[in-house]
PDB file of N, CA and C in Angstrom:
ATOM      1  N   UNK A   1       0.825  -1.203   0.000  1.00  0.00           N
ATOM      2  CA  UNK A   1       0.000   0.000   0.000  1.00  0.00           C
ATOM      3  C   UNK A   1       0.865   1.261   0.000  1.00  0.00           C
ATOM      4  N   UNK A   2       1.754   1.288   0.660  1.00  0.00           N
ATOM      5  CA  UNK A   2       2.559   3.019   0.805  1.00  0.00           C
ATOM      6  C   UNK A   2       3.255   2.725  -0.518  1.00  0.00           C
ATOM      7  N   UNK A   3       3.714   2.016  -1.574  1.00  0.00           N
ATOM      8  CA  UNK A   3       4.080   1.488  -2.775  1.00  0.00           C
ATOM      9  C   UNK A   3       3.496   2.833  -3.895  1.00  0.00           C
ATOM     10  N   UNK A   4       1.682   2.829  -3.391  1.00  0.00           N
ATOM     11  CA  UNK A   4       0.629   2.958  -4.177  1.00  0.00           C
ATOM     12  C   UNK A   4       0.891   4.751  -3.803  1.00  0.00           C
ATOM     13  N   UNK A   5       0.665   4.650  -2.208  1.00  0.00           N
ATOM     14  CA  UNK A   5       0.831   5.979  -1.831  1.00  0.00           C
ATOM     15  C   UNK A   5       1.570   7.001  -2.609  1.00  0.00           C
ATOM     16  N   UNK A   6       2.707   6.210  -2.211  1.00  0.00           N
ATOM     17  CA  UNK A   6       4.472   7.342  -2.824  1.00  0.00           C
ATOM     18  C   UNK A   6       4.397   7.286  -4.587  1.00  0.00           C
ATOM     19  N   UNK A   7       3.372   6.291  -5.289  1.00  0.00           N
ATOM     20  CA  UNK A   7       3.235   6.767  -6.890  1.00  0.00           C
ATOM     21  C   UNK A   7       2.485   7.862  -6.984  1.00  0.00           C
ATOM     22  N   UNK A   8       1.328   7.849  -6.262  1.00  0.00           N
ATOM     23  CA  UNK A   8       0.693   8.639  -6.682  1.00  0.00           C
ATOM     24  C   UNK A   8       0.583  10.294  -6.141  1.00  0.00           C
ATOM     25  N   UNK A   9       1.579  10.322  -5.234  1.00  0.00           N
ATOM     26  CA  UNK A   9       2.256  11.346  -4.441  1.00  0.00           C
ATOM     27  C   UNK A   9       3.440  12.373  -5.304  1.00  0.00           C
ATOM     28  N   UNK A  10       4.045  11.210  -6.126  1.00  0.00           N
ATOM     29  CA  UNK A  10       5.244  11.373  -7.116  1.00  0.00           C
ATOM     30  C   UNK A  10       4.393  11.679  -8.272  1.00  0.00           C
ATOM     31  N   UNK A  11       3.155  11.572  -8.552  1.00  0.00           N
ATOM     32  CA  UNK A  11       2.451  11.975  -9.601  1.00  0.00           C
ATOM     33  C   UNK A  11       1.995  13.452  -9.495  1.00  0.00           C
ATOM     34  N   UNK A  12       1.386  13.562  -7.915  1.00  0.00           N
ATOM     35  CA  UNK A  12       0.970  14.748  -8.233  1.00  0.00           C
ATOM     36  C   UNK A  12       2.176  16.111  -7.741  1.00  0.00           C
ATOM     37  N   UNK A  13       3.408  15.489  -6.994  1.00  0.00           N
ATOM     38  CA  UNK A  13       4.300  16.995  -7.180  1.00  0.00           C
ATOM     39  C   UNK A  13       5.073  17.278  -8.318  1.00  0.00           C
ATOM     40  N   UNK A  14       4.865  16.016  -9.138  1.00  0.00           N
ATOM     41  CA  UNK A  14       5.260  16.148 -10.508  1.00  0.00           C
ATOM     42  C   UNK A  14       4.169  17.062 -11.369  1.00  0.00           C
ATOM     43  N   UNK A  15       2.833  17.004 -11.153  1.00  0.00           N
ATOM     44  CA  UNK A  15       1.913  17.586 -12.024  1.00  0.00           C
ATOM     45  C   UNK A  15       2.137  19.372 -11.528  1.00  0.00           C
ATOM     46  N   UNK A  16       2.381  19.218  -9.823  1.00  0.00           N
ATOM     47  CA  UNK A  16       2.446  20.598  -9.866  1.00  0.00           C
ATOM     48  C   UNK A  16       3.441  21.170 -10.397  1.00  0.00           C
ATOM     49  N   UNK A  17       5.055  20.856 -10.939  1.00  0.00           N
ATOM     50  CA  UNK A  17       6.442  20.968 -11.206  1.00  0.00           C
ATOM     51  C   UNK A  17       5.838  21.560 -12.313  1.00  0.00           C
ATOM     52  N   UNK A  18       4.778  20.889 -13.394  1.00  0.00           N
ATOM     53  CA  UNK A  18       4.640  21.174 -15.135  1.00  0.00           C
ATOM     54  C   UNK A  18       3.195  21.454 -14.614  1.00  0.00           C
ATOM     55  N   UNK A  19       2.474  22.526 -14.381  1.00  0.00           N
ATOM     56  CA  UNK A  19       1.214  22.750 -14.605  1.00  0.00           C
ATOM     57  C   UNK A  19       0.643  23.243 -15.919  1.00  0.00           C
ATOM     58  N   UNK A  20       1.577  23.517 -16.467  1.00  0.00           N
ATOM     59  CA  UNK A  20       1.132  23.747 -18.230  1.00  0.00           C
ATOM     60  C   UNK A  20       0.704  22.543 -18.679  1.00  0.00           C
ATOM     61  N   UNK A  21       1.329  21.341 -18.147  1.00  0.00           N
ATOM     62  CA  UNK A  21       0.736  19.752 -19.070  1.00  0.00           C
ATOM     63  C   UNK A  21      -0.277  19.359 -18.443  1.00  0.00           C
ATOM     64  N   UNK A  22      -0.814  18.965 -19.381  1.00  0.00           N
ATOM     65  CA  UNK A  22      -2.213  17.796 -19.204  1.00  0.00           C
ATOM     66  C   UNK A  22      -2.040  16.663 -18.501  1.00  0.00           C
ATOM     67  N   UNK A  23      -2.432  16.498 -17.641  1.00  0.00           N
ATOM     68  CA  UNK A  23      -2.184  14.789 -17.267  1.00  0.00           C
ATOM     69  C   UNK A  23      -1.632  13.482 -18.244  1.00  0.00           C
ATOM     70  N   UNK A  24      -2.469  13.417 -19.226  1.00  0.00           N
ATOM     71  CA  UNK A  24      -1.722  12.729 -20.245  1.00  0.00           C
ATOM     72  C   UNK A  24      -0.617  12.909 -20.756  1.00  0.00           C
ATOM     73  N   UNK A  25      -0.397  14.288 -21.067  1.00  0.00           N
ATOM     74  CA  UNK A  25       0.951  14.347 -21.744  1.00  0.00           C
ATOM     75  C   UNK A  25       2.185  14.052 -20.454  1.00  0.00           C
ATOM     76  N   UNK A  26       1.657  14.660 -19.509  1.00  0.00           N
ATOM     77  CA  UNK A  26       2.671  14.117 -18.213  1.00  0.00           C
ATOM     78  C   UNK A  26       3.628  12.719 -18.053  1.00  0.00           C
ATOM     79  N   UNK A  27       2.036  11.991 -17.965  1.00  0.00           N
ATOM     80  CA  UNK A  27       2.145  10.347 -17.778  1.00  0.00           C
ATOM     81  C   UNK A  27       3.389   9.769 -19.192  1.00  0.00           C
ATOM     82  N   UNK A  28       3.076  10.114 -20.575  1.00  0.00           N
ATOM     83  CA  UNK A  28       2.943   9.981 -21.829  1.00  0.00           C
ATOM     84  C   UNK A  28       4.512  10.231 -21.801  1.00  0.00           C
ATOM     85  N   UNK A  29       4.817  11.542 -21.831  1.00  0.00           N
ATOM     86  CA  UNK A  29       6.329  12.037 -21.964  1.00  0.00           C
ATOM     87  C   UNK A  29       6.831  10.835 -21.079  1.00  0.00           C
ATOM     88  N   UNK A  30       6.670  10.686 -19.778  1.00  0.00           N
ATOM     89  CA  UNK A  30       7.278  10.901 -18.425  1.00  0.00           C
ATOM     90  C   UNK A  30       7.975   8.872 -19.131  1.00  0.00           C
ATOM     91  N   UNK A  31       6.768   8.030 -19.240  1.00  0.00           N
ATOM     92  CA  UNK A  31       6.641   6.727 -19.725  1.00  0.00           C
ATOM     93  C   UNK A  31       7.698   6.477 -20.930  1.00  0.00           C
ATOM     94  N   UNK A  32       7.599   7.721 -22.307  1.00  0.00           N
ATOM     95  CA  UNK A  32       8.414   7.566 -23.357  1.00  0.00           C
ATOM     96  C   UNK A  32       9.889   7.972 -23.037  1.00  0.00           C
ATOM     97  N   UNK A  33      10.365   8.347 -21.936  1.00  0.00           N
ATOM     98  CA  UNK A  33      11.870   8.973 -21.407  1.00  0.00           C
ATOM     99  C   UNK A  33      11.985   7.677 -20.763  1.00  0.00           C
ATOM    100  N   UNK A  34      11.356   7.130 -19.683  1.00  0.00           N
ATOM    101  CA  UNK A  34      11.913   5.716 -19.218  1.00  0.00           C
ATOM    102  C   UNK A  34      11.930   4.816 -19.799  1.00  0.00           C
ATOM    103  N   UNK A  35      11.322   4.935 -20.915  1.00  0.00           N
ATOM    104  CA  UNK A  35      11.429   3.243 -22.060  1.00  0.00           C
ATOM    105  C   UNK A  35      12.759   3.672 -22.900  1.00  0.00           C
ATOM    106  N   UNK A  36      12.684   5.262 -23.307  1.00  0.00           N
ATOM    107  CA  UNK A  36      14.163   5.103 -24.274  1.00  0.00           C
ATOM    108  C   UNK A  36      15.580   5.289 -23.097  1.00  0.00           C
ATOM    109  N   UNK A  37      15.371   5.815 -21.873  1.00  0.00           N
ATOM    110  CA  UNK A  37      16.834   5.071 -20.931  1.00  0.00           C
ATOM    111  C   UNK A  37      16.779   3.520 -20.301  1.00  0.00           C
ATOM    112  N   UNK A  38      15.813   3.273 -20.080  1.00  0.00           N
ATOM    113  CA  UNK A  38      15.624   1.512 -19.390  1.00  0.00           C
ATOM    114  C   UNK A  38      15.983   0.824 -20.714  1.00  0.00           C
ATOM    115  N   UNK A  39      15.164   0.833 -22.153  1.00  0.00           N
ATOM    116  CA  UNK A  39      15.072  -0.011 -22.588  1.00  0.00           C
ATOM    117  C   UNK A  39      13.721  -0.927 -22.475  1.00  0.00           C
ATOM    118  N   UNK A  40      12.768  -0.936 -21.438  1.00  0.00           N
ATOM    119  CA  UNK A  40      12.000  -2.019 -21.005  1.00  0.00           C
ATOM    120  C   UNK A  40      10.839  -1.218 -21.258  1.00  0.00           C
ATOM    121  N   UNK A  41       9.885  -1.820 -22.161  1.00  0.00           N
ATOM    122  CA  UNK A  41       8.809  -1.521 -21.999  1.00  0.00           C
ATOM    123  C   UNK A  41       7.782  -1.059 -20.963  1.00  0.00           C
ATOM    124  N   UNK A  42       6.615  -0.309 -21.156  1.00  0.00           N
ATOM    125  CA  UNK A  42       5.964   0.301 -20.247  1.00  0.00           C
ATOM    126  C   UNK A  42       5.634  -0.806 -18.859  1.00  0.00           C
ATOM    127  N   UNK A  43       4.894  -2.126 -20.089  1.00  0.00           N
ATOM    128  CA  UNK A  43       4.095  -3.031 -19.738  1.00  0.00           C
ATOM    129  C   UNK A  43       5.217  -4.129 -18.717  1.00  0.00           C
ATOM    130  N   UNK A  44       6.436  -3.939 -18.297  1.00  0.00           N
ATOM    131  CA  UNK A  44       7.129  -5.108 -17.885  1.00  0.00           C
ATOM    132  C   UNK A  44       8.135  -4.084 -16.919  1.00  0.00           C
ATOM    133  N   UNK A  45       7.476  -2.776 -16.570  1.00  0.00           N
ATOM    134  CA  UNK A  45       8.466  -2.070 -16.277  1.00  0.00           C
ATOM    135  C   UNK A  45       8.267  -1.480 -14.623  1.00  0.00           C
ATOM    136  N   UNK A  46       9.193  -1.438 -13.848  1.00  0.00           N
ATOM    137  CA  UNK A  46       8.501  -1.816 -12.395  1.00  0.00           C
ATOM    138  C   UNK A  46       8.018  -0.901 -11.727  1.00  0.00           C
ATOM    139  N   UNK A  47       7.375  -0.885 -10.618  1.00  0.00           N
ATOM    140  CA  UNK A  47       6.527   0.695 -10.451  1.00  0.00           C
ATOM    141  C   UNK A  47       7.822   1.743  -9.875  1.00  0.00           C
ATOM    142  N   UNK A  48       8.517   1.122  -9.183  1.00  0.00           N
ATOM    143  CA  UNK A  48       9.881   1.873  -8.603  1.00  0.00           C
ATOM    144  C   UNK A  48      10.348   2.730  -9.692  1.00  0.00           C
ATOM    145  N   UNK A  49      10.763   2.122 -10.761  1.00  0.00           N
ATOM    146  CA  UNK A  49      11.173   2.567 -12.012  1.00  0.00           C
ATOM    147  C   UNK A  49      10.203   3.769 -12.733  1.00  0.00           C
ATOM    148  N   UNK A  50       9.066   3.367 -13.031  1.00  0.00           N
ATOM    149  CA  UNK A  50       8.086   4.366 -13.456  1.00  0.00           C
ATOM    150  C   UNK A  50       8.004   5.856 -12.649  1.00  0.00           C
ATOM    151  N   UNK A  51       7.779   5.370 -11.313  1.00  0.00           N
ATOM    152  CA  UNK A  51       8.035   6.256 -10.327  1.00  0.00           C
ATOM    153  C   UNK A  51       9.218   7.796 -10.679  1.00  0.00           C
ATOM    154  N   UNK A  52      10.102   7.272 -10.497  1.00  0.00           N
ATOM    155  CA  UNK A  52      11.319   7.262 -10.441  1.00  0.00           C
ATOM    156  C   UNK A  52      11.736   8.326 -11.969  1.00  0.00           C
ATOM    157  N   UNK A  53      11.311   8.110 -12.895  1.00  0.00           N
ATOM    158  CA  UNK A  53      10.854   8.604 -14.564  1.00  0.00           C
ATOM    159  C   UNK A  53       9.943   9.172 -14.100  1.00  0.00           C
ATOM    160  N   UNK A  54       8.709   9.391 -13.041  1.00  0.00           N
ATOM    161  CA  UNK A  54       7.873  10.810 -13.532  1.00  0.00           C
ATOM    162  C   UNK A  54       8.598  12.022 -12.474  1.00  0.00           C
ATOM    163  N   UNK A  55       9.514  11.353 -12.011  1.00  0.00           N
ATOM    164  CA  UNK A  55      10.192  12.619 -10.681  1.00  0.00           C
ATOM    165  C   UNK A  55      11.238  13.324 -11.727  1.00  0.00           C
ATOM    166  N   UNK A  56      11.845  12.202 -11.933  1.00  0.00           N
ATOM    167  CA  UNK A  56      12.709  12.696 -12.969  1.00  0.00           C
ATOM    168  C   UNK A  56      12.728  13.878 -14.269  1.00  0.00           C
ATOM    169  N   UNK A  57      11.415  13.417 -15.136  1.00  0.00           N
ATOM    170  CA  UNK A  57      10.841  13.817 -15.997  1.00  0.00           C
ATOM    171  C   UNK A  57      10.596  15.334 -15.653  1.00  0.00           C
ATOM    172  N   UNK A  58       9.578  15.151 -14.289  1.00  0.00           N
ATOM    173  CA  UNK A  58       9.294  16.723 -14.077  1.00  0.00           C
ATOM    174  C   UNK A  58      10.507  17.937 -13.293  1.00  0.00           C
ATOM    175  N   UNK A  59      11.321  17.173 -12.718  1.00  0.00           N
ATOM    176  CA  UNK A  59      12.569  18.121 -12.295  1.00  0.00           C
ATOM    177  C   UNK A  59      13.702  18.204 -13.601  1.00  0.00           C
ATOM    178  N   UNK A  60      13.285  17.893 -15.133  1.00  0.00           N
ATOM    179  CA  UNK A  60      14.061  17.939 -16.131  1.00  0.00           C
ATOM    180  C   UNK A  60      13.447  19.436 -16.605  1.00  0.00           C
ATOM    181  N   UNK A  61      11.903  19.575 -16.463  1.00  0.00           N
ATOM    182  CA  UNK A  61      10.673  20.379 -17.265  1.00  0.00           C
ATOM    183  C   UNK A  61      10.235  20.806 -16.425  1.00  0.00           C
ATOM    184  N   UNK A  62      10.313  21.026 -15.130  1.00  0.00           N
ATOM    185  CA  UNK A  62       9.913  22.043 -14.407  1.00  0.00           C
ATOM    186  C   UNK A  62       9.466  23.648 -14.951  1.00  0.00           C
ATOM    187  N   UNK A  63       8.704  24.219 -14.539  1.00  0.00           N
ATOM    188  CA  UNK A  63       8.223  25.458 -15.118  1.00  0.00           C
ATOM    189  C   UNK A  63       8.425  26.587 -13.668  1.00  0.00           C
ATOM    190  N   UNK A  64       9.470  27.436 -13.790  1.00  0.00           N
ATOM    191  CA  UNK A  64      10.126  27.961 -12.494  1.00  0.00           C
ATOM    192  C   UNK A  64       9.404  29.047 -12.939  1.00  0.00           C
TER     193      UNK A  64
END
């Protein structure tokens, strides 16, 4: 359960980082940057990892 917590926690201080993006494009970018550094598809790819790519993603695109 705190697994679930800390994704969806990492989702939303990421959404506040880019408030110009849409939720989708968030998720979308955030998913297509960890498949072209992992290598591993969305579908086989672990939540740590995903995680991890939308923190990333939004402290790359932050809107200061």
């Amino acid at each position: 359960m705190a697994q679930k917590s800390m994704m969806i926690e990492a989702i939303f201080q990421s959404w506040i980082k880019c408030p110009d993006l849409r939720f989708g494009q968030l998720i979308v970018n955030a998913i297509r940057d960890a498949e072209n550094s992992t290598k591993v598809p969305l579908f086989y790819m672990e939540d740590y990892d995903l995680e991890a790519a939308i923190v990333e993603f939004a402290c790359k695109n932050e809107k200061t």
